[in-house]
Protein backbone atom coordinates (compact mmCIF):
# COMPACT_ATOMS: atom_id res chain seq x y z
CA UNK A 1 12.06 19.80 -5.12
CA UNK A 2 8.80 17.57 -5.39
CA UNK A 3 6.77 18.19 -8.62
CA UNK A 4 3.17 19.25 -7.81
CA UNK A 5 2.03 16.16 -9.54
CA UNK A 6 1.79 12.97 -7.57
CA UNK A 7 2.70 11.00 -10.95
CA UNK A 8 2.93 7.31 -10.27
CA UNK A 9 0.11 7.26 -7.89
CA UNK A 10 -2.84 6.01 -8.26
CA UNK A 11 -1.06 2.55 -7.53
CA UNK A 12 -0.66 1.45 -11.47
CA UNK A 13 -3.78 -1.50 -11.94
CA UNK A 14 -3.26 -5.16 -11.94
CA UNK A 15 0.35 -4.70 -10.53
CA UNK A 16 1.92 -5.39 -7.42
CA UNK A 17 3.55 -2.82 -5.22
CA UNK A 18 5.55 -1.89 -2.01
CA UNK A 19 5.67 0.07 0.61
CA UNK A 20 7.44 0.51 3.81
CA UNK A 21 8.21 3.06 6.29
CA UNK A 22 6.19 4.00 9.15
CA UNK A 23 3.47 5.56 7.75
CA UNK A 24 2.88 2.35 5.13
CA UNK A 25 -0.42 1.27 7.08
CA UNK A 26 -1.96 4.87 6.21
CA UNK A 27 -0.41 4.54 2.76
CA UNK A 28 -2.25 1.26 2.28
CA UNK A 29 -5.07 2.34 3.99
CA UNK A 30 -5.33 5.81 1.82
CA UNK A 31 -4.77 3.59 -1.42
CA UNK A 32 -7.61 1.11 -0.63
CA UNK A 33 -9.90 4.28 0.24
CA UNK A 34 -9.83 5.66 -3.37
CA UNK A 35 -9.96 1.74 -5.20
CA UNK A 36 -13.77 1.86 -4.37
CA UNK A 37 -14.21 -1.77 -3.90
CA UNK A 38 -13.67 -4.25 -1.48
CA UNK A 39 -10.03 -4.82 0.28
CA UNK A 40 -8.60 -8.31 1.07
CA UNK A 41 -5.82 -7.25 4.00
CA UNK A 42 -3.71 -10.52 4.85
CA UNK A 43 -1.44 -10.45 7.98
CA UNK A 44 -0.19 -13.68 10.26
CA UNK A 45 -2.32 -14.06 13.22
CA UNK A 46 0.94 -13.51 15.23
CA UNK A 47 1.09 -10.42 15.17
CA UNK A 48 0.47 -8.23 18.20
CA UNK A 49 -0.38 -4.67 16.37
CA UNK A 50 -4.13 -4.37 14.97
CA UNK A 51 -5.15 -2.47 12.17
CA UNK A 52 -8.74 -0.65 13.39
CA UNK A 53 -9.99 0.12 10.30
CA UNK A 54 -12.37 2.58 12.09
CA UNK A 55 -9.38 5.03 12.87
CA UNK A 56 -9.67 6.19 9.55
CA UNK A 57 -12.16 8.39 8.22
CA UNK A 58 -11.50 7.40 4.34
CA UNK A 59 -12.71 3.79 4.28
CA UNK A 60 -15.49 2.27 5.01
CA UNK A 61 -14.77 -1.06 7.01
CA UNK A 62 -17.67 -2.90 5.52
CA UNK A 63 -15.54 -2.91 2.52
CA UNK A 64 -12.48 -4.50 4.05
CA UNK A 65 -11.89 -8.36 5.05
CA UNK A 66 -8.86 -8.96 7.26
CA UNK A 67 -6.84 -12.84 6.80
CA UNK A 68 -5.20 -13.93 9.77
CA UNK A 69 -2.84 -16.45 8.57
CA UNK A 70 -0.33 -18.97 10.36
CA UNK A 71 2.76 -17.33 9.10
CA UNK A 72 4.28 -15.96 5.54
CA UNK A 73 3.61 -18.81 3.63
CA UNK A 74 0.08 -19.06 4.46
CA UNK A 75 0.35 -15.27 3.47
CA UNK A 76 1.39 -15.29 0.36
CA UNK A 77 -0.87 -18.68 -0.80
CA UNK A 78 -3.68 -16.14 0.40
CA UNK A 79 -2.83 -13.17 -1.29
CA UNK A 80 -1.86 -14.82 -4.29
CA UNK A 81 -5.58 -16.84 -4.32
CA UNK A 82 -6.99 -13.28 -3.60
CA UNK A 83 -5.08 -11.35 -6.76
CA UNK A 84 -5.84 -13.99 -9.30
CA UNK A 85 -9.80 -14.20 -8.12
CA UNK A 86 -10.47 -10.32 -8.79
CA UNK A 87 -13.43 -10.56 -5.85
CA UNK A 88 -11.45 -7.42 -4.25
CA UNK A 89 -10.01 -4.48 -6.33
CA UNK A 90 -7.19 -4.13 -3.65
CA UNK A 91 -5.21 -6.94 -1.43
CA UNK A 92 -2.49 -5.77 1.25
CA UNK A 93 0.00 -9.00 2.30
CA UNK A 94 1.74 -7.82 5.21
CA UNK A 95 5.41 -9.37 4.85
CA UNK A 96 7.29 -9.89 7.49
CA UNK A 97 10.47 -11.88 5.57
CA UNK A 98 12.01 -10.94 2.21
CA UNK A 99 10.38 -13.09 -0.85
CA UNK A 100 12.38 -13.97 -3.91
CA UNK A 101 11.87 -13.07 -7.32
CA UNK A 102 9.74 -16.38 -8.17
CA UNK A 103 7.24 -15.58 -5.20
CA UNK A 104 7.27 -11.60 -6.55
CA UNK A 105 6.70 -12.73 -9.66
CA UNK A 106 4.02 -15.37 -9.16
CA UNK A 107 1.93 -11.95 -6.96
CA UNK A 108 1.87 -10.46 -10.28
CA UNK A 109 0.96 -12.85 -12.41
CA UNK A 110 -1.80 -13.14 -10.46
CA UNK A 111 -2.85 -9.46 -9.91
CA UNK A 112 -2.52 -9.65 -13.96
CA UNK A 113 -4.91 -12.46 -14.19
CA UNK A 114 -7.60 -11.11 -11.32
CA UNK A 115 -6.94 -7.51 -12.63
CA UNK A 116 -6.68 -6.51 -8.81
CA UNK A 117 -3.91 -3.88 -7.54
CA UNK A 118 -1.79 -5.49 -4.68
CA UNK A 119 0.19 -4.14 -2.33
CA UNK A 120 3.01 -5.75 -0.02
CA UNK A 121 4.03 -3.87 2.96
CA UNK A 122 7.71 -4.94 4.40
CA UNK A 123 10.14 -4.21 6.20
CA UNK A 124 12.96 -1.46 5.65
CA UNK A 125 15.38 -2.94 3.61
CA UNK A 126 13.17 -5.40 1.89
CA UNK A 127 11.93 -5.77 -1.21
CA UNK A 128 10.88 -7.86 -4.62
CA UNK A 129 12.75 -7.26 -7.49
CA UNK A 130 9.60 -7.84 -9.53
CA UNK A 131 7.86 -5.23 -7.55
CA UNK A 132 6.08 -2.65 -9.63
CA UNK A 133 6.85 0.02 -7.37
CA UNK A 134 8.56 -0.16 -3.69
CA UNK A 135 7.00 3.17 -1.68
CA UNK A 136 9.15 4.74 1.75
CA UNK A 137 5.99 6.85 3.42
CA UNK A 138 6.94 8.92 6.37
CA UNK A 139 4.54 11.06 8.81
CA UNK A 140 5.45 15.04 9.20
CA UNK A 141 4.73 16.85 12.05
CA UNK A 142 2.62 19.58 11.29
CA UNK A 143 0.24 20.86 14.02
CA UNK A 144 -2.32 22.07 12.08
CA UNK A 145 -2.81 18.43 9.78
CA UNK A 146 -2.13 14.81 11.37
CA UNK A 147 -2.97 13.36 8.36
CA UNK A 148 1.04 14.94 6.53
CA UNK A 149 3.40 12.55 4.99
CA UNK A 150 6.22 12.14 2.82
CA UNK A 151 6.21 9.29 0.03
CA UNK A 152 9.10 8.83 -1.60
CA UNK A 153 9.18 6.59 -4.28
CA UNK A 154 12.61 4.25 -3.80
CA UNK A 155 11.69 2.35 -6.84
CA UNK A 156 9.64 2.51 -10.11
CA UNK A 157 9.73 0.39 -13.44
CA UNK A 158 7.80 2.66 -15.36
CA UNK A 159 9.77 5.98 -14.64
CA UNK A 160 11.57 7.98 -12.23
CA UNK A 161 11.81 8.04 -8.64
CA UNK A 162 10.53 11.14 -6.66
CA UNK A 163 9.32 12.42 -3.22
CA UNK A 164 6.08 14.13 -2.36
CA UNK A 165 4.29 15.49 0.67
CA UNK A 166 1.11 14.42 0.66
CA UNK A 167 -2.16 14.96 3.27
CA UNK A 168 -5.30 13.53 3.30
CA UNK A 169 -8.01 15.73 1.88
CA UNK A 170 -11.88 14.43 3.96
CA UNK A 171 -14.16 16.40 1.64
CA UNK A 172 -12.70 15.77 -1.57
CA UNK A 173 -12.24 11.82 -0.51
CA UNK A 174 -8.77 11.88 -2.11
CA UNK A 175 -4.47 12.53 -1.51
CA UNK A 176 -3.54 15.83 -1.91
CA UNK A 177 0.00 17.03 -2.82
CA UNK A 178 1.11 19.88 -0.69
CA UNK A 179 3.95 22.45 -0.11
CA UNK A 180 6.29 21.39 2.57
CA UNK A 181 5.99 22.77 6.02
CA UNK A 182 8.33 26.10 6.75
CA UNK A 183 9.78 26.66 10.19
C-alpha cells in the first residue's frame, strides 16, 4: 500500500534523476512546473514526437527553452554545459541510448556545481548507475481526472523504493497523492 506521503519527491536539488515509462514527459513536465525557474529541455532534432509545452496547464512556456541536438552526444555535451551553468533550475536530456557510469557521473558533477536539478528520461530498461533516482510513471484511467498516474520509484540512493498515485492538482499548482481508483 502507497504511504500518503510522496517522500522522495520534490526531485532531491543539484542531483540527477530518471524517469521512464509512458507518462515520463508529464512527470518531467509536472517537475519543471513546481522548480519555478526556467527549464533547459534537450532532445535530438531526430525525433518525430514534439513536446507542446502549451498542452499543459502547469507551466508556463516562456519559461522553457527546447535544444535540438544532432544525436546523444551532442545531448549530453548540452545538458552537461546546462547543469554546471545554473542559468535554469531544471534541464530534461531526453536519452535515447544507455550512458555509462563516467557520462552519469560527469551529469552530476555538474548539476552539483550549477546547483540545477536534472532529469534524464530513457528508455525502459535503461538506466545510470549514478542516477540519483530512476522514476517508472504510468497514466490510470480514471474518467473523472486525465491528469492520474502511478510513479513508482525503481530506484533511490537515499532510501526506499515505493509507488504512489499521484494527479495533478490546477488550483493548488502542485502533485497531489491520492487513493487509488475502486472498480
Amino acid at each position: 500500500m502507497p504511504s500518503s506521503s510522496l517522500t522522495a519527491y520534490p526531485l532531491r536539488p543539484a542531483r540527477v534523476h530518471e524517469a521512464c515509462g509512458p507518462s515520463a514527459a508529464s512527470f518531467a513536465l509536472w517537475t519543471a512546473a513546481l522548480t519555478g525557474g526556467d527549464v533547459i529541455w534537450v532532445r535530438e532534432g531526430w525525433r518525430s514526437e514534439q513536446l507542446n509545452p502549451l498542452g499543459f496547464q502547469g507551466l508556463d512556456p516562456a519559461r522553457l527553452i527546447l535544444a535540438q541536438t544532432g544525436d546523444q552526444n551532442d545531448t549530453l555535451a548540452v545538458g552537461e554545459e546546462a547543469l554546471r551553468d545554473g542559468a535554469a533550475s531544471f534541464v530534461v536530456l531526453e536519452l535515447t541510448a544507455p550512458i555509462g557510469l563516467t557520462t552519469g557521473r560527469r551529469l552530476q558533477l555538474a548539476a552539483r556545481a550549477g546547483g540545477t536539478t536534472g532529469l534524464c528520461l530513457i528508455p525502459e530498461g535503461m538506466g545510470s548507475n549514478a542516477a540519483e533516482t530512476r522514476w517508472h510513471c504510468n497514466p490510470v484511467f480514471d474518467a473523472q481526472d486525465s491528469t492520474r498516474q502511478r510513479w513508482s520509484l525503481i530506484k533511490n540512493k537515499s532510501g526506499t523504493c515505493e509507488a504512489w498515485n499521484v494527479r495533478w492538482d490546477p488550483e493548488a499548482h502542485r502533485v497531489a497523492v491520492v487513493s487509488p481508483v475502486r472498480e
